[in-house]
Protein backbone atom coordinates (compact mmCIF):
# COMPACT_ATOMS: atom_id res chain seq x y z
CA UNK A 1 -214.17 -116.27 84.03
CA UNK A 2 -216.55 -116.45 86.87
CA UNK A 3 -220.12 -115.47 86.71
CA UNK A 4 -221.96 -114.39 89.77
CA UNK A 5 -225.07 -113.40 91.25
CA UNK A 6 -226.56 -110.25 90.82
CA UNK A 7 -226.99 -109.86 95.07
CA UNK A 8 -223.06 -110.22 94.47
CA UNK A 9 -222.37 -107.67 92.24
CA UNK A 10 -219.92 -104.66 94.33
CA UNK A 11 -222.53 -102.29 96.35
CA UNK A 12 -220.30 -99.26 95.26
CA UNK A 13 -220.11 -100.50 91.47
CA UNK A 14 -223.40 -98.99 89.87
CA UNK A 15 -225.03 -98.52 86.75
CA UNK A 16 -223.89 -95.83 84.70
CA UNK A 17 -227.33 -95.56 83.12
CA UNK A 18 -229.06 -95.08 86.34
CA UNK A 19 -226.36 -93.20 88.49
CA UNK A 20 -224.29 -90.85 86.38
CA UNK A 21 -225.09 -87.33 86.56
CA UNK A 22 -223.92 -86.80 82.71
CA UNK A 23 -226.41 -89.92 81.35
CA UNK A 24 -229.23 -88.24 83.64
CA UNK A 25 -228.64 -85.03 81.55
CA UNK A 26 -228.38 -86.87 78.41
CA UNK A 27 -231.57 -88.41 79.03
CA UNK A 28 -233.35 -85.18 79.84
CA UNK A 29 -231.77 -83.42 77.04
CA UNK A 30 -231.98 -85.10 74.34
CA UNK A 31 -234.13 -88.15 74.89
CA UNK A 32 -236.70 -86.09 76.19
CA UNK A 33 -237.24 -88.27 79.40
CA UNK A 34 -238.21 -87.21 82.85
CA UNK A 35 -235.98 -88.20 85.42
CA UNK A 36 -236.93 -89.22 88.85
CA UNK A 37 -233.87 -88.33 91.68
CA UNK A 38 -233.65 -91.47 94.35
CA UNK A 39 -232.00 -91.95 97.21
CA UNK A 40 -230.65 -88.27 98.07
CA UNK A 41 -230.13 -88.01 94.31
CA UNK A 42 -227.42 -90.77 93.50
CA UNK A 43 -229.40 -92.78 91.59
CA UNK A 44 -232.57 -92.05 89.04
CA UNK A 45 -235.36 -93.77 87.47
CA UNK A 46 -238.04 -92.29 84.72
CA UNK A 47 -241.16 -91.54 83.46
CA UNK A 48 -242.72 -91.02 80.34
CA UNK A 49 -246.29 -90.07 79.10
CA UNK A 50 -247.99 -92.71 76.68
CA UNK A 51 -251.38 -90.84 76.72
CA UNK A 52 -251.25 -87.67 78.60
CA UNK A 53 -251.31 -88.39 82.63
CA UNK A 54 -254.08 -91.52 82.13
CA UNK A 55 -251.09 -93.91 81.21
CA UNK A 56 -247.75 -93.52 81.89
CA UNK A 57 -244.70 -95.94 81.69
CA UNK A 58 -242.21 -95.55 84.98
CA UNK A 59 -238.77 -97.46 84.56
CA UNK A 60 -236.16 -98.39 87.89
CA UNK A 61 -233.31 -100.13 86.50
CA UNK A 62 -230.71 -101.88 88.79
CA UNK A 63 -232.14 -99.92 91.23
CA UNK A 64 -233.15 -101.55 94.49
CA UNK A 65 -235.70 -99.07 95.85
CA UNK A 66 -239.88 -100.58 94.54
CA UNK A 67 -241.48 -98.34 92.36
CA UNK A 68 -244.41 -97.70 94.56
CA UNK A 69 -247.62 -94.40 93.78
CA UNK A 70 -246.51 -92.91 96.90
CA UNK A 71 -243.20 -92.69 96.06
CA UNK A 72 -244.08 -91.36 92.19
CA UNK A 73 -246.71 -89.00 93.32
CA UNK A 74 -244.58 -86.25 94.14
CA UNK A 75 -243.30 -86.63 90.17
CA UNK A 76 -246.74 -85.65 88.63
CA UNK A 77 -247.64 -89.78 87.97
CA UNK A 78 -250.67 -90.42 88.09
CA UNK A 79 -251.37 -93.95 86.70
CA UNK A 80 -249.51 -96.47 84.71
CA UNK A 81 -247.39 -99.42 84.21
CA UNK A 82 -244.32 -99.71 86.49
CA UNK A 83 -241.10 -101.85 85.27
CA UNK A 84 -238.76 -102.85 88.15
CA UNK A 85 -235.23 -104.18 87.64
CA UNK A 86 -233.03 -104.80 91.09
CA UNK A 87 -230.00 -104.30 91.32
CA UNK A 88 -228.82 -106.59 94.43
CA UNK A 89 -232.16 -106.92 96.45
CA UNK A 90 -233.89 -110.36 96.25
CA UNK A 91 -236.56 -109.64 98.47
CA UNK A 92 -239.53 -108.88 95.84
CA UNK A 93 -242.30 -107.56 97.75
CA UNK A 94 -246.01 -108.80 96.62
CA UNK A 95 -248.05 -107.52 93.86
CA UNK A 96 -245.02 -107.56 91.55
CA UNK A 97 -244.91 -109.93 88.31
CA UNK A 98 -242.60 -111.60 86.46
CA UNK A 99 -241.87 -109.95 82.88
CA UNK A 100 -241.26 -111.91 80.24
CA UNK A 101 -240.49 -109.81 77.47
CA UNK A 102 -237.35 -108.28 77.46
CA UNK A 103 -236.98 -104.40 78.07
CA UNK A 104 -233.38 -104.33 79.38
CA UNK A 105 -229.69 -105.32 78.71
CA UNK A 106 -229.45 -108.31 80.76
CA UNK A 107 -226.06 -109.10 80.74
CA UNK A 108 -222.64 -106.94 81.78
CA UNK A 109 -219.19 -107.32 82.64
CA UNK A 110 -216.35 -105.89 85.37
CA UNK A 111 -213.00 -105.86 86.17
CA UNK A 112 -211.68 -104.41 89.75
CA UNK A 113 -208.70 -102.51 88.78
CA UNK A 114 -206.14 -102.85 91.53
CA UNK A 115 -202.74 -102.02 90.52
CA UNK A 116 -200.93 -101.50 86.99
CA UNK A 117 -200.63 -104.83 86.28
CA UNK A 118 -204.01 -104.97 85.83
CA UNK A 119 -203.19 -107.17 82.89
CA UNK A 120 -202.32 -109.89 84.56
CA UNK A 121 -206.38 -110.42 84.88
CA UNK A 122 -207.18 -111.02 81.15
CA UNK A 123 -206.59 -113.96 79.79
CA UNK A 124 -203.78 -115.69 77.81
CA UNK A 125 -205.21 -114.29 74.50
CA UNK A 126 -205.23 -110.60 75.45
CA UNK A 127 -202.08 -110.65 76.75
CA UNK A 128 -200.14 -112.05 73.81
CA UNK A 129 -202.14 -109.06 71.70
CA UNK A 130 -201.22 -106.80 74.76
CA UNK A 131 -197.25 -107.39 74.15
CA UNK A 132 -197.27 -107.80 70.48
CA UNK A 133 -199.39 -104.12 70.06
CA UNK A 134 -196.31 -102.84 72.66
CA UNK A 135 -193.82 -104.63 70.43
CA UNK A 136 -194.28 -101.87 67.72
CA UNK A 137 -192.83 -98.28 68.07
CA UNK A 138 -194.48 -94.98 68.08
CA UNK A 139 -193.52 -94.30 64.98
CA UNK A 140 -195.45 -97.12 63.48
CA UNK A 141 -198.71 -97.31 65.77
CA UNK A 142 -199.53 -95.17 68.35
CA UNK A 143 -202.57 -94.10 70.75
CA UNK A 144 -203.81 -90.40 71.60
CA UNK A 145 -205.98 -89.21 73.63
CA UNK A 146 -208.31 -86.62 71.33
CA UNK A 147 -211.27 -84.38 71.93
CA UNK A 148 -214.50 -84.52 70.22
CA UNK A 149 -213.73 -83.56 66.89
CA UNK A 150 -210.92 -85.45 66.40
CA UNK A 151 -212.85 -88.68 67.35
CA UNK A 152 -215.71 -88.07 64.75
CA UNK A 153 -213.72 -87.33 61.99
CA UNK A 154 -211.89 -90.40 62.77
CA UNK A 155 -214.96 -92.41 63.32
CA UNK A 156 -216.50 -91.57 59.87
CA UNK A 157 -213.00 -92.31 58.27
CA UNK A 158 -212.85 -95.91 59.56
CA UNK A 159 -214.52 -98.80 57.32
CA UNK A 160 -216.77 -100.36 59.78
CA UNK A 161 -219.56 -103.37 59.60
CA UNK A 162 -222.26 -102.07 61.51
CA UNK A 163 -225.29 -100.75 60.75
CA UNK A 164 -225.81 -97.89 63.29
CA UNK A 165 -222.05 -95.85 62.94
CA UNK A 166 -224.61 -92.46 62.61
CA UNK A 167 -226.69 -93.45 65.75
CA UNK A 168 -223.16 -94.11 67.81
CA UNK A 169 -221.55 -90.84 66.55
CA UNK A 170 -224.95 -89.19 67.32
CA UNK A 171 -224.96 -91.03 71.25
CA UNK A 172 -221.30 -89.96 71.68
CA UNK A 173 -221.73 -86.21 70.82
CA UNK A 174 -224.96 -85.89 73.04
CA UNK A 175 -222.72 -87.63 75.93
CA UNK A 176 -220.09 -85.08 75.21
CA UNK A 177 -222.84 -82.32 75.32
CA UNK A 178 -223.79 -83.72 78.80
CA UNK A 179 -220.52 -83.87 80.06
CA UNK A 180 -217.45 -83.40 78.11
CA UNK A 181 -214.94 -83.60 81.32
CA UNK A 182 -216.29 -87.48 81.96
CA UNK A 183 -215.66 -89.14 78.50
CA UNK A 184 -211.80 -89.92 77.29
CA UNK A 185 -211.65 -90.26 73.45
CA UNK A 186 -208.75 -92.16 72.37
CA UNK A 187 -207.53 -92.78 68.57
CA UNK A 188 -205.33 -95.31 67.44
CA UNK A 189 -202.83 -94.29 64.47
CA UNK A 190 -200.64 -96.08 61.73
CA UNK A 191 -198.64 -93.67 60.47
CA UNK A 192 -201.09 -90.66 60.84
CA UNK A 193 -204.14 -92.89 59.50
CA UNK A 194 -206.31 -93.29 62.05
CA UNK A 195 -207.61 -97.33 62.14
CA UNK A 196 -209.20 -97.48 66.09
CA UNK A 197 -210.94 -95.29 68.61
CA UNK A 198 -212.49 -95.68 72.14
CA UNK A 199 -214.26 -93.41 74.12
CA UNK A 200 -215.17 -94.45 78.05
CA UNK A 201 -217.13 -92.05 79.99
CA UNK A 202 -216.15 -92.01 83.75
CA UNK A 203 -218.37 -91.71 86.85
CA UNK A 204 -219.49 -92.84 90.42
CA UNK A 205 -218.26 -91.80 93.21
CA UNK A 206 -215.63 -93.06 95.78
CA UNK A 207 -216.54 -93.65 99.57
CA UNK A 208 -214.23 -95.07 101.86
CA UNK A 209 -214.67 -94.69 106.30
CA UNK A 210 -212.13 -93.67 108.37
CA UNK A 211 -211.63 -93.10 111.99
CA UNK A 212 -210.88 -89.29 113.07
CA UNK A 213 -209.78 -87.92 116.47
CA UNK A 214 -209.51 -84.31 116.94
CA UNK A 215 -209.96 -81.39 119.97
CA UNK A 216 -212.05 -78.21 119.36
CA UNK A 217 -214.06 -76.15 121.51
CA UNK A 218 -218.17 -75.38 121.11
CA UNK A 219 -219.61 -72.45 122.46
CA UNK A 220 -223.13 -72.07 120.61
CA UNK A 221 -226.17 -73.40 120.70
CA UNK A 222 -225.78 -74.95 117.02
CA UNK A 223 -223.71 -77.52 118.11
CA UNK A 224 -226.20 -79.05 120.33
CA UNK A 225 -227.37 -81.52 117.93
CA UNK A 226 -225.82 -85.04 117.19
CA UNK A 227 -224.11 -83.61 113.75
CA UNK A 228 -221.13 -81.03 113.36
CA UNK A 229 -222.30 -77.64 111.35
CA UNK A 230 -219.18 -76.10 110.45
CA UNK A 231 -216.86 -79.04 109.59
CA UNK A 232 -216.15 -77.54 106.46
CA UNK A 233 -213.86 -74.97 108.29
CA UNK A 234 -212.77 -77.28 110.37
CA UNK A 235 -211.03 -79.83 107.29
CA UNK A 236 -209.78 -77.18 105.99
CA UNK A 237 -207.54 -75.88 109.16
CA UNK A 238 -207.44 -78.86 111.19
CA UNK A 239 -203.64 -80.19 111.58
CA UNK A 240 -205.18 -83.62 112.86
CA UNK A 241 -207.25 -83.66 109.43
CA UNK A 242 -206.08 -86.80 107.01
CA UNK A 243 -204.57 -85.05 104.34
CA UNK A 244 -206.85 -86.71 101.74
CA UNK A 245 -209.93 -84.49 103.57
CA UNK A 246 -208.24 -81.62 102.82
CA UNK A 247 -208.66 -81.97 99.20
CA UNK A 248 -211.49 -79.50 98.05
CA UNK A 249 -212.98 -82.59 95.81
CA UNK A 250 -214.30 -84.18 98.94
CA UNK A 251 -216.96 -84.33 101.17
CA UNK A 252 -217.63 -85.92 104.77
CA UNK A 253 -220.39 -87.15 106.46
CA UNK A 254 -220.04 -87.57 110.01
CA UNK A 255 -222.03 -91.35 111.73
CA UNK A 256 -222.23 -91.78 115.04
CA UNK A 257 -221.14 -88.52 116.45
CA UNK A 258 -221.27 -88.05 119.97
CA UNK A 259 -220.86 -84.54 122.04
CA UNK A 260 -220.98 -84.09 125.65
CA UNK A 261 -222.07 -81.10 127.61
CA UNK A 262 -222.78 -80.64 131.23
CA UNK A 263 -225.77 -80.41 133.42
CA UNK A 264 -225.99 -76.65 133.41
CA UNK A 265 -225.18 -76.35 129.06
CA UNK A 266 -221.70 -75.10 129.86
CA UNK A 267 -219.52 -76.68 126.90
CA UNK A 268 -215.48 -77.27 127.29
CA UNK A 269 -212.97 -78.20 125.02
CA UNK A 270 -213.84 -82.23 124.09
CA UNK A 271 -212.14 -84.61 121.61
CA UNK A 272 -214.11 -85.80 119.10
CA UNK A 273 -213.46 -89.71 118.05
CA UNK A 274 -215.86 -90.65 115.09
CA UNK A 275 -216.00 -92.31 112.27
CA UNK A 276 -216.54 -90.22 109.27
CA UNK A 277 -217.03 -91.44 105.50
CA UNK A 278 -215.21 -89.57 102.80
CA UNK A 279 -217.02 -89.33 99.83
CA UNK A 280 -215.17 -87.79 97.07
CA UNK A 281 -216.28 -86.36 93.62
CA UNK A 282 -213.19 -88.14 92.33
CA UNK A 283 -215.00 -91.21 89.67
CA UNK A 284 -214.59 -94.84 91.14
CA UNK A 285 -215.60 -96.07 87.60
CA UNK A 286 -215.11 -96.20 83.85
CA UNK A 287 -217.88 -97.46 81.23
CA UNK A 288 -217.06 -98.69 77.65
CA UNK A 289 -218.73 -96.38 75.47
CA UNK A 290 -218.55 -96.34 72.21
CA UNK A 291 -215.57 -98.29 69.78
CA UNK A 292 -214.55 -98.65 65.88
CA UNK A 293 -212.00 -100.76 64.82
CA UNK A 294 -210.85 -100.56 60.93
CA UNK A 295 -209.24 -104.09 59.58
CA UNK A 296 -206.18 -101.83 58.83
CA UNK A 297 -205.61 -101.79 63.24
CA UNK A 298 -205.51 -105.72 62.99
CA UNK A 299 -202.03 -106.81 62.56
CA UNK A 300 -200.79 -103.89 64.86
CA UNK A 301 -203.52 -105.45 67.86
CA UNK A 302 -205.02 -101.75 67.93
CA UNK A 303 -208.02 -102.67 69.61
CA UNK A 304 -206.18 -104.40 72.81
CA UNK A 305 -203.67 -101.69 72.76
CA UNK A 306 -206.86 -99.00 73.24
CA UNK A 307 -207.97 -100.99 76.13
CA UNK A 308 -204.20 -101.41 77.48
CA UNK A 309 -204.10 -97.45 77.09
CA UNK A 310 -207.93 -97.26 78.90
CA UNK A 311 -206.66 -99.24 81.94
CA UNK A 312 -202.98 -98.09 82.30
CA UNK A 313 -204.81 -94.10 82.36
CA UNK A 314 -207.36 -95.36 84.87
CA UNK A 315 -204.85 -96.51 87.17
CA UNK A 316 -203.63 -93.03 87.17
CA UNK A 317 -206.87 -91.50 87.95
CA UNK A 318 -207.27 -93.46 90.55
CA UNK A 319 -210.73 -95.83 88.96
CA UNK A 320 -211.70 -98.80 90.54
CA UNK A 321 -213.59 -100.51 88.21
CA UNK A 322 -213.04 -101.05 84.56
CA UNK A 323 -217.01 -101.44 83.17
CA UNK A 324 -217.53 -102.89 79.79
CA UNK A 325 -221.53 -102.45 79.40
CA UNK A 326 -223.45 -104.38 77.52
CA UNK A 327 -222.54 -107.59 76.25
CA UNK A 328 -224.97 -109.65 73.48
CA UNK A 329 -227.99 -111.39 75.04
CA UNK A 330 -230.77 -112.75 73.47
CA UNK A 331 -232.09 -109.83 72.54
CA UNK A 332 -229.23 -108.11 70.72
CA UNK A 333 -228.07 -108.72 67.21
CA UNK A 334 -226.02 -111.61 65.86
CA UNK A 335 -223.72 -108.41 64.53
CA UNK A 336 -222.77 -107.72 68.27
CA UNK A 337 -221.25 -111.35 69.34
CA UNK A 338 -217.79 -110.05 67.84
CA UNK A 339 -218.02 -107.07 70.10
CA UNK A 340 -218.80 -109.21 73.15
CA UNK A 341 -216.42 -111.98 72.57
CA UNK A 342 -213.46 -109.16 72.04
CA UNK A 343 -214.60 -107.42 75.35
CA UNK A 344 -214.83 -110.99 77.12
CA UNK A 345 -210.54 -110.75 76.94
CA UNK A 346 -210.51 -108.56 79.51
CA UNK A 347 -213.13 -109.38 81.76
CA UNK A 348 -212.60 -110.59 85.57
CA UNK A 349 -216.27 -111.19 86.10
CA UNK A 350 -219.37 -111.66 84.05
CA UNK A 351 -223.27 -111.01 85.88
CA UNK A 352 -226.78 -111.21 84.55
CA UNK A 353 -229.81 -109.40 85.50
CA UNK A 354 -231.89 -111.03 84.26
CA UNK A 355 -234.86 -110.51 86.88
CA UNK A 356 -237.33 -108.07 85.64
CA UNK A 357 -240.95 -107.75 86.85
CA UNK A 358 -244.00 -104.95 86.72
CA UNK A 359 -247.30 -103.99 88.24
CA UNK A 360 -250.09 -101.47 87.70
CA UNK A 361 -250.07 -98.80 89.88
């Protein structure tokens, strides 16, 4: 399995923890953090008080716009210690420091989801587990998808080896407070024993450009910009409209647009050619969230099956990229190397950031 650069990692891949609308709640909610909306509010970083407004602690993560006063002035900071984690940018502007203690997960994992063999991208291991878990019938072993209730109970029936099965029932709730519509909860059975679960929590956005040519006629002064006003109306009714912009889950946003009008401000019927980018509310991503696996789900390969049954539903909804979080650095726990090495089956490629730096401002 490859690993690459962080200034390689996919532009339109992001961090959950910094971009998702549902973690943003979370984090006001319950962790009591102020958020900080960047660039036209698709990404956030924080702040927190350590002693009133004369020292505060402000936190970008995998975000490539610099913490700078200016910028943080507007968010009641006053003063304080900035931490800066890029995501893709290399070019660190001066005054920043490198920080050597660690204040971040550091190390992550992706697959690009393509098609429904999507299988065909894990290696030899995973696959044999893949076909032998299929091997079995319902009646034996089975996956369902479950809401919030179901889950927990199922969660605190399951003999796990961890120390924190409270604190990941208590982080899966509050994400289901946040956002109960993003997270999939899936249970495997035996019989009607449950023995696995998986919940993922979906997000990001899909953008894609595409090339539009239609006729309409302007007769008011509003249109004498370089933007269209009313386009809403216009994707709607429009018979030249791509059918995909006439879904009510999307939004456009018109670059480059170009009107003519003559001398004397009399306006005719013109035909527009542009290129517009559809951005649709429709997640381009899925994030491992939170996973038990009872020795009971073993011989059945439960835990690959819940990750077959993750993909093969992504593909359906249309996801892009299949995120598996956090994976065991040097800062983690020796208890979460089995985690990582089970997650490292399906991986197509592995990235570090690793870079972290701050600076008084």
């Amino acid at each position: 399995m490859p690993i690459i650069n962080r200034s390689e990692f996919p532009a339109d891949h992001t961090y959950y923890r910094t971009t998702s609308p549902v973690y943003n709640k979370y984090l006001r909610d319950h962790c009591h953090i102020r958020t900080i909306a960047l660039e036209n509010g698709t990404r956030f970083g924080w702040v927190k008080r350590l002693l009133g407004k004369y020292l505060q602690l402000v936190k970008f993560e995998r975000i490539d716009i610099e913490p700078t006063k200016e910028l943080l002035k507007s968010h009641g900071f006053v003063r304080g210690f900035a931490i800066w984690i890029p995501f893709r940018r290399t070019d660190i502007p001066p005054g920043w420091r490198k920080l050597a203690i660690g204040t971040h997960f550091t190390r992550t994992g992706f697959t690009h989801l393509e098609n429904n063999e999507y299988y065909k991208k894990w290696n030899e291991r995973s696959r044999r587990a893949r076909k032998k878990f299929l091997s079995f019938p319902e009646s034996e072993v089975r996956i369902e998808l479950v809401n919030e209730e179901t889950f927990v109970k199922a969660f605190k029936s399951v003999r796990v080896k961890h120390m924190f099965k409270s604190d990941y029932i208590r982080y899966y709730r509050a994400m289901m407070e946040a956002g109960s519509d993003s997270v999939r909860s899936y249970v495997a059975y035996r019989g009607d024993t449950p023995v696995a679960g998986l919940a993922v929590h979906d997000y990001g956005n899909k953008r894609e450009s595409q090339d539009v040519s239609t006729k309409f006629e302007v007769t008011s002064d509003i249109w004498k910009n370089d933007e269209i006003r009313e386009w809403e109306e216009m994707r709607t009714t429009n018979k030249n409209m791509p059918d995909v912009w006439k879904n009510d889950n999307i939004c456009m946003k018109s670059e480059d647009l170009k009107e003519s009008y003559d001398l004397y401000g009399e306006w005719k019927a013109e035909t527009l050619n542009t290129k517009m980018e559809v951005v649709s509310h429709i997640p381009n991503a899925s994030v491992h969230l939170v996973a038990f696996t009872g020795k009971t789900a073993n011989p059945f390969q439960a835990g690959t099956g819940l990750i077959d049954r993750w993909f093969a539903d992504s593909v359906d909804l249309g996801i892009e990229y299949m995120n598996f979080d956090h994976l065991r650095d040097a800062s983690m726990p020796r208890d979460q190397q089995g985690y990582t090495d089970f997650k490292l089956n399906f991986m197509e490629k592995e990235c570090y950031f690793r870079d972290s730096y701050f600076r008084f401002l």
